[in-house]
N, C-alpha and C. Protein backbone atom coordinates (compact mmCIF):
# COMPACT_ATOMS: atom_id res chain seq x y z
N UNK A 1 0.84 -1.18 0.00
CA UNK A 1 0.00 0.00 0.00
C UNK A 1 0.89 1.25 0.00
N UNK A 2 0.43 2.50 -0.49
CA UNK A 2 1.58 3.57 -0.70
C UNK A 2 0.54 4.34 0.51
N UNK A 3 1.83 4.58 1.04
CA UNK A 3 2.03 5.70 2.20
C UNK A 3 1.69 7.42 0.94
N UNK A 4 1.34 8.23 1.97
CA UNK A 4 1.49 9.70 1.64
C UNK A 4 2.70 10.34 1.01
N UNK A 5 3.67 9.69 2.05
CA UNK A 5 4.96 10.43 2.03
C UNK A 5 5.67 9.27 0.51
N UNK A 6 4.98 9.04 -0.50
CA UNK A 6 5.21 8.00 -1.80
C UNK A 6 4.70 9.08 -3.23
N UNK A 7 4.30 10.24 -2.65
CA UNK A 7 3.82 11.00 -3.62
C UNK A 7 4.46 12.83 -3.26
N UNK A 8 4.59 13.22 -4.72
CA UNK A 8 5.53 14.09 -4.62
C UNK A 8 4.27 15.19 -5.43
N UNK A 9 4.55 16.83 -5.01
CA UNK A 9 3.46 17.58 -5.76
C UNK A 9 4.18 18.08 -6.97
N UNK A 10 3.94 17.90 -8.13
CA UNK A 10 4.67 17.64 -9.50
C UNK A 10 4.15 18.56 -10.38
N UNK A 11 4.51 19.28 -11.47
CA UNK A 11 4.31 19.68 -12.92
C UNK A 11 3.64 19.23 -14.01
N UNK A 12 2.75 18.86 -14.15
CA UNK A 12 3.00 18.32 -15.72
C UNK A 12 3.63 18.77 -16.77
N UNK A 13 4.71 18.71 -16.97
CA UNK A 13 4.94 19.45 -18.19
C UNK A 13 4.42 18.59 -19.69
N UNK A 14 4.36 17.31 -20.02
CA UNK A 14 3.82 16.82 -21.20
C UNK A 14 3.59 18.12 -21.89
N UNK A 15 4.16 17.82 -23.57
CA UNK A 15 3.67 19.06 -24.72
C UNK A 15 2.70 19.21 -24.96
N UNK A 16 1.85 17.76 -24.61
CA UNK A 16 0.52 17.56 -25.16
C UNK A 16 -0.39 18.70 -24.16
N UNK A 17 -1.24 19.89 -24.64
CA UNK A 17 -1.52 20.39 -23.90
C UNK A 17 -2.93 20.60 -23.82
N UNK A 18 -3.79 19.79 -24.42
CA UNK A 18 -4.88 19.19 -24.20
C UNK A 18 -5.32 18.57 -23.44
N UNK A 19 -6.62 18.04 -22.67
CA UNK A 19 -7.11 17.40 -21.99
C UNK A 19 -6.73 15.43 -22.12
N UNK A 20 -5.99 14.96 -21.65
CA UNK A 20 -5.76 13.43 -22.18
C UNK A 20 -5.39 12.45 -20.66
N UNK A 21 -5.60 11.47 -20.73
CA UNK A 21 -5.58 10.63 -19.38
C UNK A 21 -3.77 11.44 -19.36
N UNK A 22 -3.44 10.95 -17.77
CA UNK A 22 -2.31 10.35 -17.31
C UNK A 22 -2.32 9.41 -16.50
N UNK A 23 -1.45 8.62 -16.99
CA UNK A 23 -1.57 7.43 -16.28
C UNK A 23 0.25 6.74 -15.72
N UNK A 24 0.42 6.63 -14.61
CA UNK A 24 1.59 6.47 -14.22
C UNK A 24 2.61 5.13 -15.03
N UNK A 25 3.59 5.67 -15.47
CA UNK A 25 4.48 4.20 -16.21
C UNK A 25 4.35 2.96 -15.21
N UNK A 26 5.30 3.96 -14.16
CA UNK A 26 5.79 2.25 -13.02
C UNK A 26 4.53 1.86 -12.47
N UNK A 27 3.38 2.86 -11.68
CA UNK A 27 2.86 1.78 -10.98
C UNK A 27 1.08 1.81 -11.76
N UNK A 28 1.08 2.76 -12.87
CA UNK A 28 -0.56 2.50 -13.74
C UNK A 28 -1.42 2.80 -12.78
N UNK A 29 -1.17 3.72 -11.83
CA UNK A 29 -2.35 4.84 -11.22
C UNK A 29 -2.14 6.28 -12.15
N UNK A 30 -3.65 6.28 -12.35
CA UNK A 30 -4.34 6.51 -13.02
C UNK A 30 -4.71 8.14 -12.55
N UNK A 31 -4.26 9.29 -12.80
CA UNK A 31 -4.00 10.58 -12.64
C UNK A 31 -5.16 11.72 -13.14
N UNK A 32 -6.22 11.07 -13.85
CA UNK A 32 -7.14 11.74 -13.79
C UNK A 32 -7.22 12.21 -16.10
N UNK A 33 -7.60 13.06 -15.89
CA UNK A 33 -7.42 13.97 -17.59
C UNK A 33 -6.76 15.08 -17.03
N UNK A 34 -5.61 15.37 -17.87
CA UNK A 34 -4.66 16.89 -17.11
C UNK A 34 -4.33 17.03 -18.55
N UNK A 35 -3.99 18.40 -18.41
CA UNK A 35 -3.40 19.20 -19.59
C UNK A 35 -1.87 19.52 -19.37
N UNK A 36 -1.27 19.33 -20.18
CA UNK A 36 0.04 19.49 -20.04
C UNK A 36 0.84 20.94 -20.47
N UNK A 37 2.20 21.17 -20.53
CA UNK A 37 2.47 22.33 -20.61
C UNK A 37 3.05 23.07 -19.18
N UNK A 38 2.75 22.41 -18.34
CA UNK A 38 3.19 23.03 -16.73
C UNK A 38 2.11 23.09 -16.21
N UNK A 39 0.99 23.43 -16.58
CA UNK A 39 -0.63 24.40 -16.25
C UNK A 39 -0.93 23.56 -15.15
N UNK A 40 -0.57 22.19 -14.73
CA UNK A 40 -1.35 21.75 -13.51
C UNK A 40 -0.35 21.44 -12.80
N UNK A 41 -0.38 21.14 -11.64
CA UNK A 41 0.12 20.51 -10.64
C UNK A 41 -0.83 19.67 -9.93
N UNK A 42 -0.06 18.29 -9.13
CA UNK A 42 -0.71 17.22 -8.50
C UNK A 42 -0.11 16.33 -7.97
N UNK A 43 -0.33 15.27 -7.31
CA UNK A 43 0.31 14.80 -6.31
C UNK A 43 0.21 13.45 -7.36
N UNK A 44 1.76 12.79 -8.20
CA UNK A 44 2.40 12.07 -8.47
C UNK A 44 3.34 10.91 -7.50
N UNK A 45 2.85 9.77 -7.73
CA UNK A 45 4.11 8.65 -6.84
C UNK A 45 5.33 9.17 -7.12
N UNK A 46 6.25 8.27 -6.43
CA UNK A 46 7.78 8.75 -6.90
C UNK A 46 8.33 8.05 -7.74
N UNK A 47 7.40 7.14 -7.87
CA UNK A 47 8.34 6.08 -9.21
C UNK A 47 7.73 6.45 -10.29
N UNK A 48 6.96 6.97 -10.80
CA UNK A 48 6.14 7.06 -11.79
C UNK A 48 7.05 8.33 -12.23
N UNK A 49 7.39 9.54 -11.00
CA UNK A 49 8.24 10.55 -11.85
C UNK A 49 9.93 10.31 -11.96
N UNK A 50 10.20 9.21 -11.40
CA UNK A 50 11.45 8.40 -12.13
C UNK A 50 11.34 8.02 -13.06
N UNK A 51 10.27 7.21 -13.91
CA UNK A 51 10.17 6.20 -14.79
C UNK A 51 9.60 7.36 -15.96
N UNK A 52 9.20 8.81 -15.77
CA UNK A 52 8.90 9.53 -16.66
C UNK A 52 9.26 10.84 -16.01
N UNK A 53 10.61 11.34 -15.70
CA UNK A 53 11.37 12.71 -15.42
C UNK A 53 11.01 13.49 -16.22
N UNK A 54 10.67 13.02 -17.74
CA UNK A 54 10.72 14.50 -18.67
C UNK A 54 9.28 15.39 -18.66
N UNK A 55 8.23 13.96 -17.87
CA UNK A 55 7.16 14.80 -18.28
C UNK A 55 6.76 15.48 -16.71
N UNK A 56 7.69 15.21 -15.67
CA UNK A 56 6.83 15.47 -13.98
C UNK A 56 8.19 16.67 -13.89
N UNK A 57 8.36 17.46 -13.37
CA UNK A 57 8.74 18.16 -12.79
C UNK A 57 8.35 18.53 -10.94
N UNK A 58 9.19 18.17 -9.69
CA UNK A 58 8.84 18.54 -8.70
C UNK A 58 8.35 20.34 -8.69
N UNK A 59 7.49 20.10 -7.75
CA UNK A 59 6.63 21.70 -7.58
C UNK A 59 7.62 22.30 -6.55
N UNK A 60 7.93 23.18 -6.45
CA UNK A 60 8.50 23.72 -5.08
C UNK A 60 7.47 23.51 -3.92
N UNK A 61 7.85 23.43 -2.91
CA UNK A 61 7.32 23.15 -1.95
C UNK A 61 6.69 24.07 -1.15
N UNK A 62 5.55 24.26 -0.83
CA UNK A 62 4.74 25.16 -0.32
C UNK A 62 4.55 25.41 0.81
N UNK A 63 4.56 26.63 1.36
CA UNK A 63 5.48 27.04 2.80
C UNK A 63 3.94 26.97 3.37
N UNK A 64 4.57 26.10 4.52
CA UNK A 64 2.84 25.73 5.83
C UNK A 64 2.54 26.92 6.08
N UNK A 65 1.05 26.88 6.33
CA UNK A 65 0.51 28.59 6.82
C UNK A 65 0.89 28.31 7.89
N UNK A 66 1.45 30.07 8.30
CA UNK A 66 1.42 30.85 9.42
C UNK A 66 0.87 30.33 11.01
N UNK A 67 1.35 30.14 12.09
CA UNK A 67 0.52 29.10 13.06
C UNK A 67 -0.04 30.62 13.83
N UNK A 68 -1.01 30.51 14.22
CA UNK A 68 -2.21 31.54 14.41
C UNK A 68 -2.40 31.22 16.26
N UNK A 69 -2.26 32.00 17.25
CA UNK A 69 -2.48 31.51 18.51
C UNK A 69 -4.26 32.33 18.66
N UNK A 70 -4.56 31.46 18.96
CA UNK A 70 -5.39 31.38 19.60
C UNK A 70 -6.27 31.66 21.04
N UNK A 71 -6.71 32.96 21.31
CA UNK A 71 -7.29 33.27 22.57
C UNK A 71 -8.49 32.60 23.25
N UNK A 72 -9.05 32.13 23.97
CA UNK A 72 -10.02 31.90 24.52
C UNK A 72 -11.09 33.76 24.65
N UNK A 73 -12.32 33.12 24.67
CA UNK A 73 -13.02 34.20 23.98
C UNK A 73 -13.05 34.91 26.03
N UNK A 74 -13.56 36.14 26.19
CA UNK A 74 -13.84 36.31 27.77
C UNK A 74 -15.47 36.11 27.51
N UNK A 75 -15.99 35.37 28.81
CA UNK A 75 -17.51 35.17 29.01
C UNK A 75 -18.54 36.17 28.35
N UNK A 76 -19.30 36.35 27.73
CA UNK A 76 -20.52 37.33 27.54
C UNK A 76 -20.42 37.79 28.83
N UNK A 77 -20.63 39.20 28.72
CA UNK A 77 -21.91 39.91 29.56
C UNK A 77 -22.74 40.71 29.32
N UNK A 78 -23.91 40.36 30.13
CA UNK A 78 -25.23 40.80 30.01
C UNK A 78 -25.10 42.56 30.50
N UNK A 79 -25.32 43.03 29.03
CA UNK A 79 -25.93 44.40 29.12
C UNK A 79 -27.47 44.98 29.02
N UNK A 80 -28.09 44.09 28.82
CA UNK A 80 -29.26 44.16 29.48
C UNK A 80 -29.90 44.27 30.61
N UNK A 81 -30.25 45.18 31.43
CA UNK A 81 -30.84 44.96 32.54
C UNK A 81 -32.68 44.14 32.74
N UNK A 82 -32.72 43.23 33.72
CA UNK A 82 -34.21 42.60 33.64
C UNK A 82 -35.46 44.09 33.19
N UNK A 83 -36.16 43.73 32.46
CA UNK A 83 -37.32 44.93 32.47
C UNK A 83 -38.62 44.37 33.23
N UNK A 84 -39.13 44.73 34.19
CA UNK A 84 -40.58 45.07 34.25
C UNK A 84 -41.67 45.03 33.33
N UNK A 85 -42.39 44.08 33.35
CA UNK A 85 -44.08 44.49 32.61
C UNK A 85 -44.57 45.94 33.19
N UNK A 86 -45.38 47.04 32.12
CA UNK A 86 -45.60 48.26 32.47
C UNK A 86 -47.17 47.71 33.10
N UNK A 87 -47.87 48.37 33.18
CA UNK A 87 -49.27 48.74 33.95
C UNK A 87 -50.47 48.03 33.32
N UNK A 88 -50.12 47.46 31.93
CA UNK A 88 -51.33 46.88 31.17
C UNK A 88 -50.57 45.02 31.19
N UNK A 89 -49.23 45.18 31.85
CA UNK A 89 -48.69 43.72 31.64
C UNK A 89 -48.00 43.20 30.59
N UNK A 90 -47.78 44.23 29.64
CA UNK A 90 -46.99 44.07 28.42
C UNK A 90 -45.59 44.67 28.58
N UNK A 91 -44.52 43.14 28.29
CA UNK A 91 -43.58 43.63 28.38
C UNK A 91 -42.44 44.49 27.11
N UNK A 92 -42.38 45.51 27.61
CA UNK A 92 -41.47 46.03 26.36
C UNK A 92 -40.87 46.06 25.62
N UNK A 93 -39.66 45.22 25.68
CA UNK A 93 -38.67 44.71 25.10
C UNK A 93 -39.10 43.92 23.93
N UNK A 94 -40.11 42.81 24.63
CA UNK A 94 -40.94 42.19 23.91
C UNK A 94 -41.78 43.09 22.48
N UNK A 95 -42.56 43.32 23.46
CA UNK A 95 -43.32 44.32 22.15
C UNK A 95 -42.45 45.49 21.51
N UNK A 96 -41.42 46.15 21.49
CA UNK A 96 -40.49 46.21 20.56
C UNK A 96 -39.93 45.43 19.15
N UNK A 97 -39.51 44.60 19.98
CA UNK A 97 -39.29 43.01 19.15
C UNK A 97 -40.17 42.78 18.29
N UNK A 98 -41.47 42.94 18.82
CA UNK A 98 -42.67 42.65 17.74
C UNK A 98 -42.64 43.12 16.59
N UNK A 99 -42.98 44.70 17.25
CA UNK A 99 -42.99 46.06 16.67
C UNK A 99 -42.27 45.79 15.48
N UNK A 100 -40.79 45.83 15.72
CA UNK A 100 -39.74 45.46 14.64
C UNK A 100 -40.10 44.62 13.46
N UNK A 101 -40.50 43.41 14.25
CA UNK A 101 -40.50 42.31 12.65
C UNK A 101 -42.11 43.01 12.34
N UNK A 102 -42.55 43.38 12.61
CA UNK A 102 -43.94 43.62 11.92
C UNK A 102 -43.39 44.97 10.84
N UNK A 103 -42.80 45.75 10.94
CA UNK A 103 -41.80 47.15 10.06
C UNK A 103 -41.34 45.81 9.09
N UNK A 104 -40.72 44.66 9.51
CA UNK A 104 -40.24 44.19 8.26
C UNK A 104 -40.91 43.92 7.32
N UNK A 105 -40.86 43.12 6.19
CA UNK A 105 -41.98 42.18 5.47
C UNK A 105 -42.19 41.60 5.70
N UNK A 106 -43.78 41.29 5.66
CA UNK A 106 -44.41 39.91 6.18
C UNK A 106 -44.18 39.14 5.27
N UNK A 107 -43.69 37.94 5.42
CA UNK A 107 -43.51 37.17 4.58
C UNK A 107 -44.12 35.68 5.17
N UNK A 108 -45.39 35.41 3.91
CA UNK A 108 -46.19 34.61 4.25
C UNK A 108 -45.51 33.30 4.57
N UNK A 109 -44.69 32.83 3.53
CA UNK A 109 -43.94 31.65 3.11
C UNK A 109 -43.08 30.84 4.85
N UNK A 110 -42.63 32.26 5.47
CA UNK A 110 -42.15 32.21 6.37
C UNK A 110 -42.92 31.45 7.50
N UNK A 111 -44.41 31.72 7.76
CA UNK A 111 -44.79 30.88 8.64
C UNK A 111 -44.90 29.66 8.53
N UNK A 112 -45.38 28.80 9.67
CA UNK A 112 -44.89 27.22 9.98
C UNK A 112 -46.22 26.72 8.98
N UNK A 113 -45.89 25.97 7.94
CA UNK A 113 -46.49 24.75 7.15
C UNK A 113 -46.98 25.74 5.53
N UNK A 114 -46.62 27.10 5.67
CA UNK A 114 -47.34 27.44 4.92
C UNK A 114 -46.27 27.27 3.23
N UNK A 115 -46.81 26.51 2.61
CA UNK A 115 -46.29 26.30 0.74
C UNK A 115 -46.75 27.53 0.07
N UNK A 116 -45.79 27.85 -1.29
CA UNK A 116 -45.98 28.50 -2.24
C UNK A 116 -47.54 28.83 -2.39
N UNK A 117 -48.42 27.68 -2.46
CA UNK A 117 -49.74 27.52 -2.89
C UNK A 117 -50.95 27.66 -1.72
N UNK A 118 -50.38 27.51 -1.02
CA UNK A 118 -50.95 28.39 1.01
C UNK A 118 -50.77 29.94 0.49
N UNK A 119 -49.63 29.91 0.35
CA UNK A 119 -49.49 31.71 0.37
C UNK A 119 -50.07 32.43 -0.71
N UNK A 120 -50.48 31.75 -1.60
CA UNK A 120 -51.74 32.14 -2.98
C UNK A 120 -52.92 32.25 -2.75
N UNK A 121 -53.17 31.75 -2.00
CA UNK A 121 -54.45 31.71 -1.43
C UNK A 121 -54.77 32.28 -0.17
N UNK A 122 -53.73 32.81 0.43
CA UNK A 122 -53.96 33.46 1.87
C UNK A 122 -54.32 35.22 0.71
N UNK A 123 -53.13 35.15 0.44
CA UNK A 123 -53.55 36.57 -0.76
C UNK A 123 -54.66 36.70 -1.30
N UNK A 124 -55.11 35.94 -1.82
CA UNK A 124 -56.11 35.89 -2.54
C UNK A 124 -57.90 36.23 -1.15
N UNK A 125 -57.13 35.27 0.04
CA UNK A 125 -58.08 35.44 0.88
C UNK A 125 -58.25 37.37 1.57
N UNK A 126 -57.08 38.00 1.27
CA UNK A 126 -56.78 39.06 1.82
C UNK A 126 -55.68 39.18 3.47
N UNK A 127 -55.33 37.45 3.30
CA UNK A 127 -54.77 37.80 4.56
C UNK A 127 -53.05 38.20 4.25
N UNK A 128 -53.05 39.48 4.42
CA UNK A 128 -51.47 39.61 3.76
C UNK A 128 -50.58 40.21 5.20
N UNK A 129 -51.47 40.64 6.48
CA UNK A 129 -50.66 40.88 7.34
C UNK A 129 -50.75 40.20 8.70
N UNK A 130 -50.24 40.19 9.51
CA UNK A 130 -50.39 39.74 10.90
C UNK A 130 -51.68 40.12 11.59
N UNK A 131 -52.37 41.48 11.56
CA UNK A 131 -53.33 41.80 11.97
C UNK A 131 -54.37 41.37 11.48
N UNK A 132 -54.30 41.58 9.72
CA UNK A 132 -55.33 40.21 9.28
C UNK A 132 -55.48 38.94 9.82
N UNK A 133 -54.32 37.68 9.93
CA UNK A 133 -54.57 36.54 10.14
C UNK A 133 -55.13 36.57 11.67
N UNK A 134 -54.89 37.48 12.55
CA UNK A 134 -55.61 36.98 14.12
C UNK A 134 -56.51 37.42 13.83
N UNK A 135 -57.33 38.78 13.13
CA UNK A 135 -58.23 39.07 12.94
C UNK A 135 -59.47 38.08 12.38
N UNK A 136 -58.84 36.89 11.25
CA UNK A 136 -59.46 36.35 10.69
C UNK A 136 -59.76 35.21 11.79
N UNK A 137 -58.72 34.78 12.61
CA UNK A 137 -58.88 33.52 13.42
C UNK A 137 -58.34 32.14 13.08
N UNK A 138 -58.61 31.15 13.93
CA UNK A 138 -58.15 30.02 13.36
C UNK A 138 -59.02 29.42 12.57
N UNK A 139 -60.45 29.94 12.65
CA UNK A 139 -61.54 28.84 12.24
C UNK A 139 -61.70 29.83 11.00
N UNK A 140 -61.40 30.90 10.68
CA UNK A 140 -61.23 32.00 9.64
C UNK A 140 -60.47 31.21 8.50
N UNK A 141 -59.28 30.66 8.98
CA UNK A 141 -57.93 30.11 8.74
C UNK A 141 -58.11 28.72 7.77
N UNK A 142 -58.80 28.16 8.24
CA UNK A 142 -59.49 27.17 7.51
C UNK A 142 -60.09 26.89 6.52
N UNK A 143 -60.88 27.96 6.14
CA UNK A 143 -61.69 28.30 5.08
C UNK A 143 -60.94 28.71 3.84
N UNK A 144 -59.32 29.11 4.37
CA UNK A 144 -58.65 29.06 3.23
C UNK A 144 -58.32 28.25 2.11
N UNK A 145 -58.32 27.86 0.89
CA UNK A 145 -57.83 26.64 0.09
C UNK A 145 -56.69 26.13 -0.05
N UNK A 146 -56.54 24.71 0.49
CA UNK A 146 -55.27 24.18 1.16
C UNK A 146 -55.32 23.93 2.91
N UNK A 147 -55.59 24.40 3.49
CA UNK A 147 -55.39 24.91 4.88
C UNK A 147 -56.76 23.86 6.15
N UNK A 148 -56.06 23.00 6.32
CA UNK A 148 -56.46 22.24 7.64
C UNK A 148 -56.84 23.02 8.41
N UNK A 149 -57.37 21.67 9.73
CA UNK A 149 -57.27 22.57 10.72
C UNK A 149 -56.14 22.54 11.52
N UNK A 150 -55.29 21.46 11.55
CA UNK A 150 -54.38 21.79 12.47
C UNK A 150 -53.36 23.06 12.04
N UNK A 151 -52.90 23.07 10.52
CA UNK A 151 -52.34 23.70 10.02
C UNK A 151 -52.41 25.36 10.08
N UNK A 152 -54.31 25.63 10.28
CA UNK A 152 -54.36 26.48 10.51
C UNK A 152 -54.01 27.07 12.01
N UNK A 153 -54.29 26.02 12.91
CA UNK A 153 -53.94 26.47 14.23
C UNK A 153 -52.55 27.03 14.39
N UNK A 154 -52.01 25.88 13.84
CA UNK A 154 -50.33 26.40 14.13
C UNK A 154 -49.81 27.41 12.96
N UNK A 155 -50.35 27.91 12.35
CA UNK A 155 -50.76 29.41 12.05
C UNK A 155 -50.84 30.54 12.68
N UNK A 156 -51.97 30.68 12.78
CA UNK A 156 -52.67 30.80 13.85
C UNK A 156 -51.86 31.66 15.61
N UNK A 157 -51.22 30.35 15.64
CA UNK A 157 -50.48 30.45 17.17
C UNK A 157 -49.59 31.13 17.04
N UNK A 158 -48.60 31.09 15.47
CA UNK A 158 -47.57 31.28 15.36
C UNK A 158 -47.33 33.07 15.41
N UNK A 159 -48.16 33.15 14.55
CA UNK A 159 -48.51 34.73 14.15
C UNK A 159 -49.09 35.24 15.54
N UNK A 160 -50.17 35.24 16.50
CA UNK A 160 -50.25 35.49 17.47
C UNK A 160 -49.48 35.61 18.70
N UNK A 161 -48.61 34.90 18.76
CA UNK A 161 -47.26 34.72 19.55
C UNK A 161 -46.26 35.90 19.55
N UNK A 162 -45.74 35.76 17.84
CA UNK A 162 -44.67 36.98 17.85
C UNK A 162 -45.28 37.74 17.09
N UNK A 163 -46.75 38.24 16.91
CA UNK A 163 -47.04 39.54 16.43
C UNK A 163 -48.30 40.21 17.28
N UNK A 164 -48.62 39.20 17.64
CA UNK A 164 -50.13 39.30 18.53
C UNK A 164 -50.42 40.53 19.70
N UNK A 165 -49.39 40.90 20.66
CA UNK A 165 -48.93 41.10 21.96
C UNK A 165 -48.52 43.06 20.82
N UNK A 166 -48.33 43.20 19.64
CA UNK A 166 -47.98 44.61 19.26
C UNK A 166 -49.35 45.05 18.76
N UNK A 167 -50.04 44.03 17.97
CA UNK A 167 -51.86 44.78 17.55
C UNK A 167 -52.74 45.03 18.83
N UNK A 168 -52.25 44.06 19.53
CA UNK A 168 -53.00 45.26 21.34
C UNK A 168 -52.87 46.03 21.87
N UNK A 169 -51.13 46.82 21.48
CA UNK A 169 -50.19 47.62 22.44
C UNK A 169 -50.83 48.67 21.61
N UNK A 170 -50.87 48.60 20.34
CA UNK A 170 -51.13 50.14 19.27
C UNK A 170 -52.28 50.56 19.62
């Protein structure tokens, strides 16, 4: 069996500078299709570039990367302080958070179970925002084409969860 240290990173030089097998003289491993001319380099046995010197040329040898030390990271800390629920029980941070992805695009596709062909039909139903779908409900949800009931629930839940808690705060 050939060890690693049985292969050398080599030249092709061959004139032939077309795409054509190489295939080793001494031991008939089999080198792939290479173009010759110099243009490739690859990892050649050592007898094979004995038994054919004119066409392997050794590569110079390629200097190991740089050894990189390594720090250990220091612990997180929490710059957050705990917040308080205000006077109606809604917590802020939270409904911020909401706030936020609701500024983003709703993107139907994004909720849990919903296909290309869910989200054609939620459009079509008019449900294109968060305030629509709780508005509509789960049993609303259903009536859509495509749309179970469980499917709609977990809909449903999903959208109510992280958008639900900002259409009460406004």
């Amino acid at each position: 069996m050939n060890a690693d240290s049985d292969y050398e990173m080599v030249k092709y030089t061959h004139p032939n500078r077309g795409q054509h097998p190489v295939i080793g003289a001494a031991t008939g491993n089999s080198y792939g299709f290479r173009s010759g001319g110099g243009s490739e380099t690859f990892l050649v046995h050592r007898s094979d570039i004995g038994a054919s010197p004119n066409f392997f040329t050794i590569a110079s040898k390629v200097p190991s990367p740089p050894v990189v030390e390594v720090k250990p990271l220091a612990p997180p800390v929490s710059i957050v302080e705990p917040v308080e629920e205000d006077e109606k029980g809604i917590d802020p941070v939270a409904s911020a958070r909401k706030l936020a992805m609701n500024q983003v695009k709703f993107d139907l596709q994004g909720l849990p179970g919903v296909t290309p062909a869910i989200a054609k039909s939620m459009i079509s139903a008019g449900l294109l925002t968060p305030e629509k779908i709780i508005e509509t409900g789960a049993l609303g949800l259903e009536q859509v084409k495509f749309v179970g009931e469980k499917r709609a629930k977990a809909i449903f839940d999903y959208v109510n969860e992280n958008y639900g808690q900002v259409a009460e705060a406004e």
